[in-house]
PDB file of N, CA and C in Angstrom:
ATOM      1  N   UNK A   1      59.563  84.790 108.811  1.00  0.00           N
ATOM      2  CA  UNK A   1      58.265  85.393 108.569  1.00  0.00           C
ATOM      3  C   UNK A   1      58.234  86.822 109.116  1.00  0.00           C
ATOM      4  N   UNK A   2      58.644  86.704 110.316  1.00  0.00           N
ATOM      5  CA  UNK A   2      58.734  88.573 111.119  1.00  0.00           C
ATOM      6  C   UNK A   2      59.839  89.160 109.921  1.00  0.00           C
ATOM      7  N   UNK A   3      61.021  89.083 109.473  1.00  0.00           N
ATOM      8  CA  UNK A   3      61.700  89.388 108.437  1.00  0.00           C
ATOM      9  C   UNK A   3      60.847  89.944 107.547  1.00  0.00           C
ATOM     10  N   UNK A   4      60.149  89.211 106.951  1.00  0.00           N
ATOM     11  CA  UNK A   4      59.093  89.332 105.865  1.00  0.00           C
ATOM     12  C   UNK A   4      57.995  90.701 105.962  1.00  0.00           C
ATOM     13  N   UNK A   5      57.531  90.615 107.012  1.00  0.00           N
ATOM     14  CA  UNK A   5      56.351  91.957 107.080  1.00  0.00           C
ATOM     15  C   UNK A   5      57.706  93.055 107.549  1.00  0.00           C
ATOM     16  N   UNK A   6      58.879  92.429 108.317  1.00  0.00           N
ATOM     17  CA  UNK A   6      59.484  94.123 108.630  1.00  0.00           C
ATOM     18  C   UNK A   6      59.232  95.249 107.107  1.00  0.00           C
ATOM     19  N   UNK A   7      59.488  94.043 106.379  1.00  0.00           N
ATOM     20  CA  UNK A   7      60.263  94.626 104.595  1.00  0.00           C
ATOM     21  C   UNK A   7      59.251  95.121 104.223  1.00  0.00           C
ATOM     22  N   UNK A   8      58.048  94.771 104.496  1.00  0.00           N
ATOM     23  CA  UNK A   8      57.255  94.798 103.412  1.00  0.00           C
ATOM     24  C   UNK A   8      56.201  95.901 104.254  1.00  0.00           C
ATOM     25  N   UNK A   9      56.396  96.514 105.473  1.00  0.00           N
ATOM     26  CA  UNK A   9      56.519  97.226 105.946  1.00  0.00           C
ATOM     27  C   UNK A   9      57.281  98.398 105.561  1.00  0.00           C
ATOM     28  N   UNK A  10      58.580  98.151 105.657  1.00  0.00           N
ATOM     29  CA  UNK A  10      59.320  99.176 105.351  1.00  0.00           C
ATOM     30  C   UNK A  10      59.008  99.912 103.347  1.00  0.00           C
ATOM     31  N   UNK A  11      58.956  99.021 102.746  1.00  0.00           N
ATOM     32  CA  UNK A  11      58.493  99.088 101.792  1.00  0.00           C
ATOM     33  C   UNK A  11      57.412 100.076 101.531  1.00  0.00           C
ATOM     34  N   UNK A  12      56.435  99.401 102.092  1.00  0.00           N
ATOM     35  CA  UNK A  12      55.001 100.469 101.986  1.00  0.00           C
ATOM     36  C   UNK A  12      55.480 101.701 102.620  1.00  0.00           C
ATOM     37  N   UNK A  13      56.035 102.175 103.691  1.00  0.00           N
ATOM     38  CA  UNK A  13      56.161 103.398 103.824  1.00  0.00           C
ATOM     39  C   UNK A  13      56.946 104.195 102.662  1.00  0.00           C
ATOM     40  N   UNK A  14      58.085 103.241 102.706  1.00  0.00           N
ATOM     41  CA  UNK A  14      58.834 103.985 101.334  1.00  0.00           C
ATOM     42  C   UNK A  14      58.008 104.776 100.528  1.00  0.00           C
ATOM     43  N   UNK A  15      57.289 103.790 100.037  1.00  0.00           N
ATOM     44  CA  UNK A  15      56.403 104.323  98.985  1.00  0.00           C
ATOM     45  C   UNK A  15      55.271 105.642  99.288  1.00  0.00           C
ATOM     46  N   UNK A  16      55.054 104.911 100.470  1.00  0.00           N
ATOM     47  CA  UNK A  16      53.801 106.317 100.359  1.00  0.00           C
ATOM     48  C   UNK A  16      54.799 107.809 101.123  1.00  0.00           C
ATOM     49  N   UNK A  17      56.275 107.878 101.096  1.00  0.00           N
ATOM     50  CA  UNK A  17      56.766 109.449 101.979  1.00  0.00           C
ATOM     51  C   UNK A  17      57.059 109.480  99.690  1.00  0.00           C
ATOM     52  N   UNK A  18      57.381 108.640  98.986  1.00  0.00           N
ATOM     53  CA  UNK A  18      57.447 109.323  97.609  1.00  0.00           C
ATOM     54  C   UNK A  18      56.666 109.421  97.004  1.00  0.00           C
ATOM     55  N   UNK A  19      54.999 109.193  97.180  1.00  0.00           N
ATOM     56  CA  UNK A  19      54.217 109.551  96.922  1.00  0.00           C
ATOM     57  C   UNK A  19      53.815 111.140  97.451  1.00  0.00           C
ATOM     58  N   UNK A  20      54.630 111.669  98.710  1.00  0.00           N
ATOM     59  CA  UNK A  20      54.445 112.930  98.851  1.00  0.00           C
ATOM     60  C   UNK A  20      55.557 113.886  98.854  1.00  0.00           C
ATOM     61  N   UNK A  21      56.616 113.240  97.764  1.00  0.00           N
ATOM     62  CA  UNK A  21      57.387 114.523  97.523  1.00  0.00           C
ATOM     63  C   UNK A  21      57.027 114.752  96.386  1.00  0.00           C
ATOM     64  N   UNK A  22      57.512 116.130  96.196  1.00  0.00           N
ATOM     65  CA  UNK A  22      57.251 117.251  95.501  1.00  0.00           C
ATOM     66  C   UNK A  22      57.566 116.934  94.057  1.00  0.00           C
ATOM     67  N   UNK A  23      56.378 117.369  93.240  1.00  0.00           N
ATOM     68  CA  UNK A  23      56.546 116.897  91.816  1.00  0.00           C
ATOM     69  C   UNK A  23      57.822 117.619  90.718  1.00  0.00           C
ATOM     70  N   UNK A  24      58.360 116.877  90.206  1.00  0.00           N
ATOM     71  CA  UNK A  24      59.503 117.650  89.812  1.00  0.00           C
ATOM     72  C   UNK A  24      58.946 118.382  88.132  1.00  0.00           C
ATOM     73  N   UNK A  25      59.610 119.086  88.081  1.00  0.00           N
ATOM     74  CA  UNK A  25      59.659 120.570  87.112  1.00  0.00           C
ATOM     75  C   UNK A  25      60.112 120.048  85.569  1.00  0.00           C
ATOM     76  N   UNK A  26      59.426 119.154  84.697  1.00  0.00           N
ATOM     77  CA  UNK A  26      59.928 118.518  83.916  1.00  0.00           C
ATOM     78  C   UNK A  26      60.576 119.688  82.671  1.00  0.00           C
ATOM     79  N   UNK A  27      59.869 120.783  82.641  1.00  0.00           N
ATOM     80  CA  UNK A  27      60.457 121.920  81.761  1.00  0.00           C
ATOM     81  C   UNK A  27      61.807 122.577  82.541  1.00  0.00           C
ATOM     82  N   UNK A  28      61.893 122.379  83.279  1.00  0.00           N
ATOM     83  CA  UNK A  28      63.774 123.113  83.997  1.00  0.00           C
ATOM     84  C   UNK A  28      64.111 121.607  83.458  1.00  0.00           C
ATOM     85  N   UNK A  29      63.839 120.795  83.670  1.00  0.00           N
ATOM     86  CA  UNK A  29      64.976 119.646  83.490  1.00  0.00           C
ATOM     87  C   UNK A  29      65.289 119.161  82.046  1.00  0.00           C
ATOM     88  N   UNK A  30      63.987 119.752  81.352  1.00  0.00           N
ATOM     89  CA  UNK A  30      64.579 120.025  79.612  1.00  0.00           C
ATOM     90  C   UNK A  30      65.612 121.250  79.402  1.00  0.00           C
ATOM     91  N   UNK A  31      65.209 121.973  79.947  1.00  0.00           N
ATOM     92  CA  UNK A  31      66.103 123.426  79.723  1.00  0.00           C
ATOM     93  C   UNK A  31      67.433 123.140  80.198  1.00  0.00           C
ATOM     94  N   UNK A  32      67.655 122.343  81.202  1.00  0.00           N
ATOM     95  CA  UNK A  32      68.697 122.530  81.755  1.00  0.00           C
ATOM     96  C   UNK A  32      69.538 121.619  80.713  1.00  0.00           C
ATOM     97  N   UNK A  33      69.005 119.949  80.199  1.00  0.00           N
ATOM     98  CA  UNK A  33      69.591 119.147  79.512  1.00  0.00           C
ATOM     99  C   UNK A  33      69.712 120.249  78.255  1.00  0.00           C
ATOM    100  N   UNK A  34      69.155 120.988  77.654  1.00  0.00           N
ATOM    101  CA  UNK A  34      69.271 121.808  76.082  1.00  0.00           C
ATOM    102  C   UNK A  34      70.727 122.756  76.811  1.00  0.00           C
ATOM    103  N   UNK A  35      70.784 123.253  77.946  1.00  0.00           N
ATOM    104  CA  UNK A  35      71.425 124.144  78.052  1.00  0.00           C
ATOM    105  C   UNK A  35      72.988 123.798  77.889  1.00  0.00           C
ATOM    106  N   UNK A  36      73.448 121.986  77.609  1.00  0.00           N
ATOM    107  CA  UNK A  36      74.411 121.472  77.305  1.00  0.00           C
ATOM    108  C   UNK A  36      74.392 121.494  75.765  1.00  0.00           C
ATOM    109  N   UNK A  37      73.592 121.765  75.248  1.00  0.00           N
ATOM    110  CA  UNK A  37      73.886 121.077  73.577  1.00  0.00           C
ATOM    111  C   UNK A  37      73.142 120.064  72.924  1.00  0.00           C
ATOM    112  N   UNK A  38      73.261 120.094  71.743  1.00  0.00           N
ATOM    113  CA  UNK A  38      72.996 118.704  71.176  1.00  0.00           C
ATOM    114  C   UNK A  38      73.027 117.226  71.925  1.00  0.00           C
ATOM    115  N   UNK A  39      74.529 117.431  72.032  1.00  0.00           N
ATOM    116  CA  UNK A  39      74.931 116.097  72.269  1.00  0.00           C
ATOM    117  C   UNK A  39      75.523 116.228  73.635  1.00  0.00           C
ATOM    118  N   UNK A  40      75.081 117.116  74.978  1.00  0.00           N
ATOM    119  CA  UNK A  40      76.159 117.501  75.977  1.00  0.00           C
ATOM    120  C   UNK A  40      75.904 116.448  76.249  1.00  0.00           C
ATOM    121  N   UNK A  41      76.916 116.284  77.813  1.00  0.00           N
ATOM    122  CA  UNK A  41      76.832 115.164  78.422  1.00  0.00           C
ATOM    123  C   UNK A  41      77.502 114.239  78.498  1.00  0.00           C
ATOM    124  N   UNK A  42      78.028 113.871  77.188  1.00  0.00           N
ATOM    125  CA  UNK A  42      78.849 112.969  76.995  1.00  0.00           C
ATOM    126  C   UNK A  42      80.349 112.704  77.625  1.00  0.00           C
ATOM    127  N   UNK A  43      81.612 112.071  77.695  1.00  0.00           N
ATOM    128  CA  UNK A  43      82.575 111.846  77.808  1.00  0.00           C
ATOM    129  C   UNK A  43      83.402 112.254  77.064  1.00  0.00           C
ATOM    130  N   UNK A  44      84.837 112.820  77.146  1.00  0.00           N
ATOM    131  CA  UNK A  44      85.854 112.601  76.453  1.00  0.00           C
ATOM    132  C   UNK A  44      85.712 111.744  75.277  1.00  0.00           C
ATOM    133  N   UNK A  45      85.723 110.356  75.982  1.00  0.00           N
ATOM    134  CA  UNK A  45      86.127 109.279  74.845  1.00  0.00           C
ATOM    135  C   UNK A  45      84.815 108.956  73.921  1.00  0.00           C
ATOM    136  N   UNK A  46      83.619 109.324  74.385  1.00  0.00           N
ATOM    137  CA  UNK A  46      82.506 108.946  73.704  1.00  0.00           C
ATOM    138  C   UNK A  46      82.722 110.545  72.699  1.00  0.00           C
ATOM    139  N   UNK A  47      82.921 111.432  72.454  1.00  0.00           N
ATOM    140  CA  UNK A  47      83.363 112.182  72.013  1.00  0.00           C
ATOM    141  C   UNK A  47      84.330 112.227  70.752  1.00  0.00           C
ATOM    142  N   UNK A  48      85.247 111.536  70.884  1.00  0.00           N
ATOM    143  CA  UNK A  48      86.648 110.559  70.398  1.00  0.00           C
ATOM    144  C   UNK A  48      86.080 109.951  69.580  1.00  0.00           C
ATOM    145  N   UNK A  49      85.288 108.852  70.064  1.00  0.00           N
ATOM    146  CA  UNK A  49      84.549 108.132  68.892  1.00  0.00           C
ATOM    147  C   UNK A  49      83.855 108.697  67.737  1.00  0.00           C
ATOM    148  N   UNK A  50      82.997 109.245  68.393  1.00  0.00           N
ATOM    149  CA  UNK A  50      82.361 109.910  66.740  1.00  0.00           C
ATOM    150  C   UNK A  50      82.215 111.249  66.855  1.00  0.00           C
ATOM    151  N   UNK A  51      84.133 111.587  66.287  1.00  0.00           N
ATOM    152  CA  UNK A  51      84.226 112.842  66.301  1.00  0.00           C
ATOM    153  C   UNK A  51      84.295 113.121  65.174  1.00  0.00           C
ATOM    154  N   UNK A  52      83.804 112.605  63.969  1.00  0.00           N
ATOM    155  CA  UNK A  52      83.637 113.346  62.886  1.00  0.00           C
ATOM    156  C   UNK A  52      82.032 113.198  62.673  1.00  0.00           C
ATOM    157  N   UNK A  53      80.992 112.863  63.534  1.00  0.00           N
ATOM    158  CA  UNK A  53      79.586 113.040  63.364  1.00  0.00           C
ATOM    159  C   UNK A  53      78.689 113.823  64.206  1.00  0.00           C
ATOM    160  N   UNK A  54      78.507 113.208  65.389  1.00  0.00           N
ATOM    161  CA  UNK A  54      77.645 113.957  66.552  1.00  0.00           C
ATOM    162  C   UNK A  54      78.613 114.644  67.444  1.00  0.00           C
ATOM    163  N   UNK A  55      79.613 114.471  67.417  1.00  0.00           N
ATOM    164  CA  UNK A  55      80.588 115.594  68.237  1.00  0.00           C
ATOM    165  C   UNK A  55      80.618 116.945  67.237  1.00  0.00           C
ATOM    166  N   UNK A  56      81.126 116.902  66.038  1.00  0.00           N
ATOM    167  CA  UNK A  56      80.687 118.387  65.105  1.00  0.00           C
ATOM    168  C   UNK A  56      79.729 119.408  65.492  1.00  0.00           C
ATOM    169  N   UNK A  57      78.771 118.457  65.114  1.00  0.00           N
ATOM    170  CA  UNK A  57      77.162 119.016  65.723  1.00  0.00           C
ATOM    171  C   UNK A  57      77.312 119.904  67.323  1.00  0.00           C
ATOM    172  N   UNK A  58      77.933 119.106  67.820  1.00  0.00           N
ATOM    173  CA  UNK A  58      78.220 119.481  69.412  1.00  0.00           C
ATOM    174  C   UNK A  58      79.593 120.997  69.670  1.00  0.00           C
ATOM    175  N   UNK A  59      79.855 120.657  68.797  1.00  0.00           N
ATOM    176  CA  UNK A  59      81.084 121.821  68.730  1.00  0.00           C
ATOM    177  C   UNK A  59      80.602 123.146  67.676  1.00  0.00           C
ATOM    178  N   UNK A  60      79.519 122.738  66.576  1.00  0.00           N
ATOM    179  CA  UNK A  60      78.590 123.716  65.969  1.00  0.00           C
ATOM    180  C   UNK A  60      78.068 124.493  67.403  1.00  0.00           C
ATOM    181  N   UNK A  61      77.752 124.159  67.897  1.00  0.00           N
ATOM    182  CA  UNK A  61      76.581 124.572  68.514  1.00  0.00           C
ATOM    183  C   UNK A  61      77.228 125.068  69.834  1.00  0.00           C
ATOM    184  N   UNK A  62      78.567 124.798  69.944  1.00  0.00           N
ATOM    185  CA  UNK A  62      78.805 125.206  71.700  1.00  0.00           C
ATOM    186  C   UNK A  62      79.598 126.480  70.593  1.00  0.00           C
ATOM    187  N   UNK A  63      80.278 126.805  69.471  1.00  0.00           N
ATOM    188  CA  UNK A  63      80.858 127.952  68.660  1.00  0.00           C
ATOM    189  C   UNK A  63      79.474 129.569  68.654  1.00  0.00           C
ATOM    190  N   UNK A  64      78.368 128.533  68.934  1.00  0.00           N
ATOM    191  CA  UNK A  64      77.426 129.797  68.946  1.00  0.00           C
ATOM    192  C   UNK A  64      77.066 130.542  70.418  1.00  0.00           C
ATOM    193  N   UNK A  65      77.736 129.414  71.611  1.00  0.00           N
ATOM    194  CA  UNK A  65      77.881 130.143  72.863  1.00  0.00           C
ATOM    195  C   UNK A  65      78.393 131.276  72.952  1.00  0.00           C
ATOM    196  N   UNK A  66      77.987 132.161  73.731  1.00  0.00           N
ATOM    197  CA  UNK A  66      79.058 133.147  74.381  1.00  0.00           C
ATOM    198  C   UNK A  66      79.309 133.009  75.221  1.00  0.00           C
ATOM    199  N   UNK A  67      79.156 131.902  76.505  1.00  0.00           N
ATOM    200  CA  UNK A  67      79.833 131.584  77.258  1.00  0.00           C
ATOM    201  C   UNK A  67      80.666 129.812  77.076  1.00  0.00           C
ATOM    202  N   UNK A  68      80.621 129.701  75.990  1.00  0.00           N
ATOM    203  CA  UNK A  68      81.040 128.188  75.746  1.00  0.00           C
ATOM    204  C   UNK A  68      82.254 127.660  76.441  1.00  0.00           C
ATOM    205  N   UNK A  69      83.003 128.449  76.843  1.00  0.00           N
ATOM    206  CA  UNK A  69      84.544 127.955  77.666  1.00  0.00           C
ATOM    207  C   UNK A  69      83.744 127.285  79.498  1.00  0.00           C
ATOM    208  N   UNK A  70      82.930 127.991  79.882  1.00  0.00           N
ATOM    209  CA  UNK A  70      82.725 127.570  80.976  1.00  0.00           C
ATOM    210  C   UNK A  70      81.331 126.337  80.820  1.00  0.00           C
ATOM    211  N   UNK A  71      81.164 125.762  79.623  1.00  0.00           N
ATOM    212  CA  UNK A  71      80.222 124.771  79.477  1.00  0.00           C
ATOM    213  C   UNK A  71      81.270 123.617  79.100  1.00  0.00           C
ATOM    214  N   UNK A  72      80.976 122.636  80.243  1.00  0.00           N
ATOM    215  CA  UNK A  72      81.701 121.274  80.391  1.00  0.00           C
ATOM    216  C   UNK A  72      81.994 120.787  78.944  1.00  0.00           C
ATOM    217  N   UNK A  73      80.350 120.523  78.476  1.00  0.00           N
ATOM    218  CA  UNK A  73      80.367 119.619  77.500  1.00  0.00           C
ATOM    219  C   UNK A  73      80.896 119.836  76.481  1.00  0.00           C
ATOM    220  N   UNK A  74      81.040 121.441  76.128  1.00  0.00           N
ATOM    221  CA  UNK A  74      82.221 122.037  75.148  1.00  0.00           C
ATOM    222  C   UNK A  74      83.320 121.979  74.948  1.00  0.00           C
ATOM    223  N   UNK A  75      84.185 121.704  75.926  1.00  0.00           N
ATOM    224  CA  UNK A  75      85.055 121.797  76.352  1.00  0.00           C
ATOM    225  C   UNK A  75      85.658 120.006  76.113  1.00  0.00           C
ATOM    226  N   UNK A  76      84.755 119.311  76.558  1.00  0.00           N
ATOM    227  CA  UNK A  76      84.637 117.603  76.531  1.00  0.00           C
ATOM    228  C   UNK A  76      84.964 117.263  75.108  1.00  0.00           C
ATOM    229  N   UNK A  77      83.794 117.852  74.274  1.00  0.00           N
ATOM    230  CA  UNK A  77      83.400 117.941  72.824  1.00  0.00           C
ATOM    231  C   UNK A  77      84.408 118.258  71.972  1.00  0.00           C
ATOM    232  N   UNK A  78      85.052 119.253  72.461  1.00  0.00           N
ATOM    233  CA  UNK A  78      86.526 119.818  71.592  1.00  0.00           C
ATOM    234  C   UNK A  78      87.663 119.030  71.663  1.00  0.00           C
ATOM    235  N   UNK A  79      87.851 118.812  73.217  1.00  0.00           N
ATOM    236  CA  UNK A  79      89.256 117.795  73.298  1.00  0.00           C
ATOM    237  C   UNK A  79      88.719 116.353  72.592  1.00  0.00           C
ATOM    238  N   UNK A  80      87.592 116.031  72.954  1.00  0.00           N
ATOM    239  CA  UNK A  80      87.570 114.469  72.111  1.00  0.00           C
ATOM    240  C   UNK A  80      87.619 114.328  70.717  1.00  0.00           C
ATOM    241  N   UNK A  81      86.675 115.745  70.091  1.00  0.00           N
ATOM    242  CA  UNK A  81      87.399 116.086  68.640  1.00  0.00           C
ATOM    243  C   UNK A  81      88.859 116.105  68.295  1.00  0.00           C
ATOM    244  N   UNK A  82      89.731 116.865  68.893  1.00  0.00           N
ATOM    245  CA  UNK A  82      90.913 116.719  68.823  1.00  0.00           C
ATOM    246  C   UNK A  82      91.668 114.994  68.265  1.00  0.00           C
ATOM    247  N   UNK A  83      91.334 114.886  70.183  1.00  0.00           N
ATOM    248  CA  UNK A  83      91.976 113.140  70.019  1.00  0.00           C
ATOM    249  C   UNK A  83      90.995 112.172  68.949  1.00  0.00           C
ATOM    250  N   UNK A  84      90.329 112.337  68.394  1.00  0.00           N
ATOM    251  CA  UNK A  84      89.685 111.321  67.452  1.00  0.00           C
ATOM    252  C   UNK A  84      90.280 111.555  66.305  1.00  0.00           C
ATOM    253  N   UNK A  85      90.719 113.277  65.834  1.00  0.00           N
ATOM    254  CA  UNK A  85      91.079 113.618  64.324  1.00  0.00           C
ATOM    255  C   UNK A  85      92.574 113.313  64.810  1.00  0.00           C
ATOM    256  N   UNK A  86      93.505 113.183  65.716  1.00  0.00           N
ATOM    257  CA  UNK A  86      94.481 112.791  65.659  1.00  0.00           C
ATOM    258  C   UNK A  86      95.061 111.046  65.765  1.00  0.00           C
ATOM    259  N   UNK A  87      93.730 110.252  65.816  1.00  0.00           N
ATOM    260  CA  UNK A  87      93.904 108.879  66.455  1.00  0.00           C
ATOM    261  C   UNK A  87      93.387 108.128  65.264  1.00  0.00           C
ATOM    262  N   UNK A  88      95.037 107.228  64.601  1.00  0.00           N
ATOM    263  CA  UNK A  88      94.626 106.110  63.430  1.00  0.00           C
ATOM    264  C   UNK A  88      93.299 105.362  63.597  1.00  0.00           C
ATOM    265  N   UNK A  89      93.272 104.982  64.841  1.00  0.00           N
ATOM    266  CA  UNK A  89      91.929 104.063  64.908  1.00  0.00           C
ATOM    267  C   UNK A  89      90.965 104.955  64.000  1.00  0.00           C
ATOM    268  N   UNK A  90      90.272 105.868  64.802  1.00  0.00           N
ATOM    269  CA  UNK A  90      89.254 106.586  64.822  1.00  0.00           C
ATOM    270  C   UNK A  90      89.609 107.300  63.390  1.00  0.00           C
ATOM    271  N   UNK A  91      90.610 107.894  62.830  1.00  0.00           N
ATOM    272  CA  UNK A  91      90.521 108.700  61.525  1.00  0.00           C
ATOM    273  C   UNK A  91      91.940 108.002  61.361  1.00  0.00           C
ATOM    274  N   UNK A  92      91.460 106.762  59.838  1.00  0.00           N
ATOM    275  CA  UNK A  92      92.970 106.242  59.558  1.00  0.00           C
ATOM    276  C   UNK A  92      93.091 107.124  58.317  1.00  0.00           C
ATOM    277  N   UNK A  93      94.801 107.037  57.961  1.00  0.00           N
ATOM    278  CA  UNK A  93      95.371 107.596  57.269  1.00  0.00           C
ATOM    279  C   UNK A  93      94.574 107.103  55.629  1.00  0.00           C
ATOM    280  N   UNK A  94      94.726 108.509  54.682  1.00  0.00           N
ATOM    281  CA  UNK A  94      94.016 107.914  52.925  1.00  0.00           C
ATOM    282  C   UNK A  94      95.217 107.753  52.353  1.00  0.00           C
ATOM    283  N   UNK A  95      96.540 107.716  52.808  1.00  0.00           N
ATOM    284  CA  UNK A  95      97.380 106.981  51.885  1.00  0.00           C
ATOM    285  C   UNK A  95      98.227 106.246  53.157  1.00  0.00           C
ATOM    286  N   UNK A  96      99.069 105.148  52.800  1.00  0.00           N
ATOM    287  CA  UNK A  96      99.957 104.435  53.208  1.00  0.00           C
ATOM    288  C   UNK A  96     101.779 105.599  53.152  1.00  0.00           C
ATOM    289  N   UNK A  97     102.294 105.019  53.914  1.00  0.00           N
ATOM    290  CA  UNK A  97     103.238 105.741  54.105  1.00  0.00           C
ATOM    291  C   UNK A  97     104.391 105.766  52.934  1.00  0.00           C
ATOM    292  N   UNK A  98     104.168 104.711  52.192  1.00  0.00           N
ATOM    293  CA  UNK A  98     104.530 105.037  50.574  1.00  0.00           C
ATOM    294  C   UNK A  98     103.843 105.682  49.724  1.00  0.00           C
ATOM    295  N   UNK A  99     102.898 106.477  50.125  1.00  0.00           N
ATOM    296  CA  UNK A  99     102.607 107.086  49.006  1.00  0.00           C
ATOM    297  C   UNK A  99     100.846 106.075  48.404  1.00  0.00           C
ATOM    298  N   UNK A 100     101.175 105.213  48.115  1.00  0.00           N
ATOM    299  CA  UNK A 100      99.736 104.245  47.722  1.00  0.00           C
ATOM    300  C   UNK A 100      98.720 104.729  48.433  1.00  0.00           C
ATOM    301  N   UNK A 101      97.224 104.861  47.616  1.00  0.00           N
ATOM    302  CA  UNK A 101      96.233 104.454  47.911  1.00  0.00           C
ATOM    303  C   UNK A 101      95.714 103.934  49.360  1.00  0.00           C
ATOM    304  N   UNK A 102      94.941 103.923  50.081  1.00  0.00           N
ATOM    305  CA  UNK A 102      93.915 102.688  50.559  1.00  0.00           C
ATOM    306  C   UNK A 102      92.936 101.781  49.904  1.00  0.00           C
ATOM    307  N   UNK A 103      92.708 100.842  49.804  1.00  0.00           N
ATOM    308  CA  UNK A 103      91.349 100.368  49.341  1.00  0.00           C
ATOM    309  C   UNK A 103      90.361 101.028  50.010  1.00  0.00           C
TER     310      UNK A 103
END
């Protein structure tokens, strides 16, 4: 029972010292997320995956940087483009290695 009010103690204070911090700046924290891109943020491999859809978009748009080499997500965006247009999974071959078709 003493267990019980320590927590629930500790609890209520919790709450009321974040009830008095400082309200955060929801327009810097859009600006800052736009200041990656479309699609910044992402991973390498999430990148990889759909690098012939929302990674494009992401590599459109970091090509209109002038500082795009020192933006992560550009940089992320390009190499995972890379490895996706080079990776059977992700972009399989339109003919077979004889020559045939795919279905």
């Amino acid at each position: 029972m003493c267990r019980l009010l320590i927590i629930l103690g500790a609890m209520a204070a919790l709450s009321g010292i974040s009830a008095c911090a400082p309200e955060v700046d929801i327009e810097a924290e859009v600006s800052n997320l736009t200041d990656e891109g479309p699609y910044g943020g992402h991973s390498i491999q999430w990148y990889k995956v759909k690098w012939n859809t929302l990674t494009n978009d992401q590599r459109r748009w970091c090509q209109q940087q002038a500082d795009k080499k020192s933006i992560q997500s550009c940089n992320d965006a390009d190499t995972g483009w890379k490895q996706g247009w080079g990776d059977p999974k992700t972009n399989p071959p339109r003919r077979w290695e004889d020559g045939s078709e795919l279905d």
